[in-house]
Structure formats: C-alpha cells, structure tokens
Protein backbone atom coordinates (compact mmCIF):
# COMPACT_ATOMS: atom_id res chain seq x y z
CA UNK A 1 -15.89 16.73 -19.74
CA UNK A 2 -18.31 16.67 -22.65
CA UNK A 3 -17.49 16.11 -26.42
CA UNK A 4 -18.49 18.11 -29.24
CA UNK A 5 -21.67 18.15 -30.20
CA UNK A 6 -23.15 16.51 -26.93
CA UNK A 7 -26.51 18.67 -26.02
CA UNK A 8 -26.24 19.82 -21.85
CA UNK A 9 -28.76 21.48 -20.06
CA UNK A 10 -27.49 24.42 -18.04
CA UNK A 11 -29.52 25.50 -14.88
CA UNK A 12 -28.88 27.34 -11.40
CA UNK A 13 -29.74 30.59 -9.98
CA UNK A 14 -26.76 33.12 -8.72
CA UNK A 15 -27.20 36.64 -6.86
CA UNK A 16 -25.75 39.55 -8.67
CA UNK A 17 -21.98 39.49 -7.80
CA UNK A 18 -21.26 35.99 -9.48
CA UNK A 19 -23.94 35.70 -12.01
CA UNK A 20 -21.68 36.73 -15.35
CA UNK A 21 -20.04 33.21 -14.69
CA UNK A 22 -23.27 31.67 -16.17
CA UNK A 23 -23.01 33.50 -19.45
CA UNK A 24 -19.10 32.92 -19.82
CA UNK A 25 -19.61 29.03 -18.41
CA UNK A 26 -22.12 28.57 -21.39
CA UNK A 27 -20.00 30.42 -23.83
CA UNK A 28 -16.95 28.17 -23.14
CA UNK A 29 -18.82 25.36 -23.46
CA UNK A 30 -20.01 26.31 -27.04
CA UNK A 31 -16.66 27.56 -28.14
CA UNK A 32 -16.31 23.69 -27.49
CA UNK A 33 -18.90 22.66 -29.60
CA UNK A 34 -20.95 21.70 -26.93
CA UNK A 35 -24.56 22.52 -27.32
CA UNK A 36 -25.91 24.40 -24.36
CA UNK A 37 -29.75 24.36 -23.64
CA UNK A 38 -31.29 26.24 -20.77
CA UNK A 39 -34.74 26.99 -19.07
CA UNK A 40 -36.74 29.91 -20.60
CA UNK A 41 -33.88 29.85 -23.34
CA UNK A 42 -36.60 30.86 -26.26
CA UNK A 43 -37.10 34.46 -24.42
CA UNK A 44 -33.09 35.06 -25.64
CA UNK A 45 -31.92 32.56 -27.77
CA UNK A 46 -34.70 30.68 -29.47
CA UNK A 47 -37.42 27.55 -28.95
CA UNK A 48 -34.35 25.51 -30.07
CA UNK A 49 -32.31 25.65 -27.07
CA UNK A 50 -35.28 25.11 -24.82
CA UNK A 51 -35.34 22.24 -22.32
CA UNK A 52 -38.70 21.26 -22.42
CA UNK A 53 -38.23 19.12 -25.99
CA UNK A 54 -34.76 18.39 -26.34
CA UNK A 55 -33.02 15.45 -24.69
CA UNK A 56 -29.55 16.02 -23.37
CA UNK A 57 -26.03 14.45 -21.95
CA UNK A 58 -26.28 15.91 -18.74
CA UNK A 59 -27.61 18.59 -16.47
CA UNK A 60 -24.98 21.13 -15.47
CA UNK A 61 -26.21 23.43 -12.45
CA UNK A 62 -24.30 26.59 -10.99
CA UNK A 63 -24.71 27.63 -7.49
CA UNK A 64 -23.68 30.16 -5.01
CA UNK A 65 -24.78 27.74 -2.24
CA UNK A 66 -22.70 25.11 -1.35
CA UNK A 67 -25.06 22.47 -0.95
CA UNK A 68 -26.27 20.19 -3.87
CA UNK A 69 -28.82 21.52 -6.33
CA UNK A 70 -31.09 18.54 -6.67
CA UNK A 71 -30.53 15.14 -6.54
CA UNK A 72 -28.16 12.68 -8.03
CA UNK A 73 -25.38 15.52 -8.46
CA UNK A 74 -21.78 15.51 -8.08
CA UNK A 75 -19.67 18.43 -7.74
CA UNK A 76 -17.07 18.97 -10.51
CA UNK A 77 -15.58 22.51 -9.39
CA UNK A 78 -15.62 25.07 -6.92
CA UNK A 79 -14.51 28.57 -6.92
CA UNK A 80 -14.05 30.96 -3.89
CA UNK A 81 -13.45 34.87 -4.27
CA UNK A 82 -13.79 38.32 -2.39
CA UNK A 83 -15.05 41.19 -3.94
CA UNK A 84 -16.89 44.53 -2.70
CA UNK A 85 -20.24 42.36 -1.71
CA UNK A 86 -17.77 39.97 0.41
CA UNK A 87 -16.77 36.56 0.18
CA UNK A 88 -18.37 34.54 -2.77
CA UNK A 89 -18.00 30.36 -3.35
CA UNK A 90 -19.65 29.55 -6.85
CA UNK A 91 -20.12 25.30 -7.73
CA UNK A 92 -20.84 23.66 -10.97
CA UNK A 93 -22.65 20.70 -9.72
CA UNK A 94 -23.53 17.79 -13.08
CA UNK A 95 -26.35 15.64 -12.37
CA UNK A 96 -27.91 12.89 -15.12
CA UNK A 97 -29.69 14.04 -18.30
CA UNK A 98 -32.65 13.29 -20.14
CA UNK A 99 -32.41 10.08 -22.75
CA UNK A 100 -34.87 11.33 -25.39
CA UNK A 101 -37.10 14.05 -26.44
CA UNK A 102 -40.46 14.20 -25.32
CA UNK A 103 -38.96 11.64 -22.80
CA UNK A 104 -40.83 10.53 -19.22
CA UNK A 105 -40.06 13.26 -16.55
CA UNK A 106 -38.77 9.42 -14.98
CA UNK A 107 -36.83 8.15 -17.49
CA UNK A 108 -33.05 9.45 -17.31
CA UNK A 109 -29.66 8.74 -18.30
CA UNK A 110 -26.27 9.68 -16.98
CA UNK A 111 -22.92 10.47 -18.11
C-alpha cells in the first residue's frame, strides 16, 4: 500500500486483548521501509517520529470499533477473532495525510 520511504502517521486506541497488533502493524510497516510516525512518539521513540512537525502520506488508524475513526477514511482490512475476553473485530481504517511540515491543520493531501 505504501512505498519505501513514504512517512505514515499511525493512530487509534485498542483495549487490552488486541492492542499488540499496533506494535507488530508498525513494525511490518518499517521492515518495509516505511517510516511510521505516531502521537506522543518522543516519550518511546524520539521527537523525530512525532506528528506534530512532520508531514506524511497518509494517516493509518486501528480500531476495535467498527465504525470510522474520523473523517474521510476508508477501511482497508478487518480482522475478527475469539479469545478468553470474547469476540474481538480489529480495522485499519487510512484517511488523507498532511502535505508539509508545519502545514495548516486545513491543508491535506491524500493517497
């Protein structure tokens, strides 16, 4: 879906059960040379993979609801298991990115 060495910014919220597919979805996206940035990123990895100043491809969000995250999103998988919490659907939703750092919370471009 992305090529190396296009920037994406990884978001979403997941309860305890599914959230290791966050970690492993961002790790098989860098094994891919795809540069992953993420919200509150310079608490782990560093200011460089912070959102707030880099501009990026596309906005990639995973969800345990099944509704859209935000606006302007399309669904590009879906994944339904059981385990000893119950029944779990995860969805990687991709929405547009942001054309340029520093850029205007308004301007954006997508895929």
């Amino acid at each position: 879906m992305f090529a190396p060495g296009q920037t994406v910014a990884l978001n979403g919220g997941l309860d305890v059960s599914p959230m290791p597919i966050k970690p492993a979805l961002r790790y098989l996206l860098v094994r891919h040379g795809v540069r992953v940035l993420g919200r509150r990123a310079c608490e782990r990895l560093g200011y460089y993979y912070e959102t707030d100043h880099r501009p990026y491809v596309a906005a990639l969000y995973v969800s345990d609801r099944l509704g859209p995250p935000a606006a302007h999103t399309g669904l590009v998988a879906r994944a339904r298991y059981v385990d000893g919490w119950g029944r779990w659907t995860v969805s990687v939703w991709v929405g547009p990115g942001r054309a340029g750092a520093h850029a205007a919370r308004g301007a954006r471009r997508t895929l």
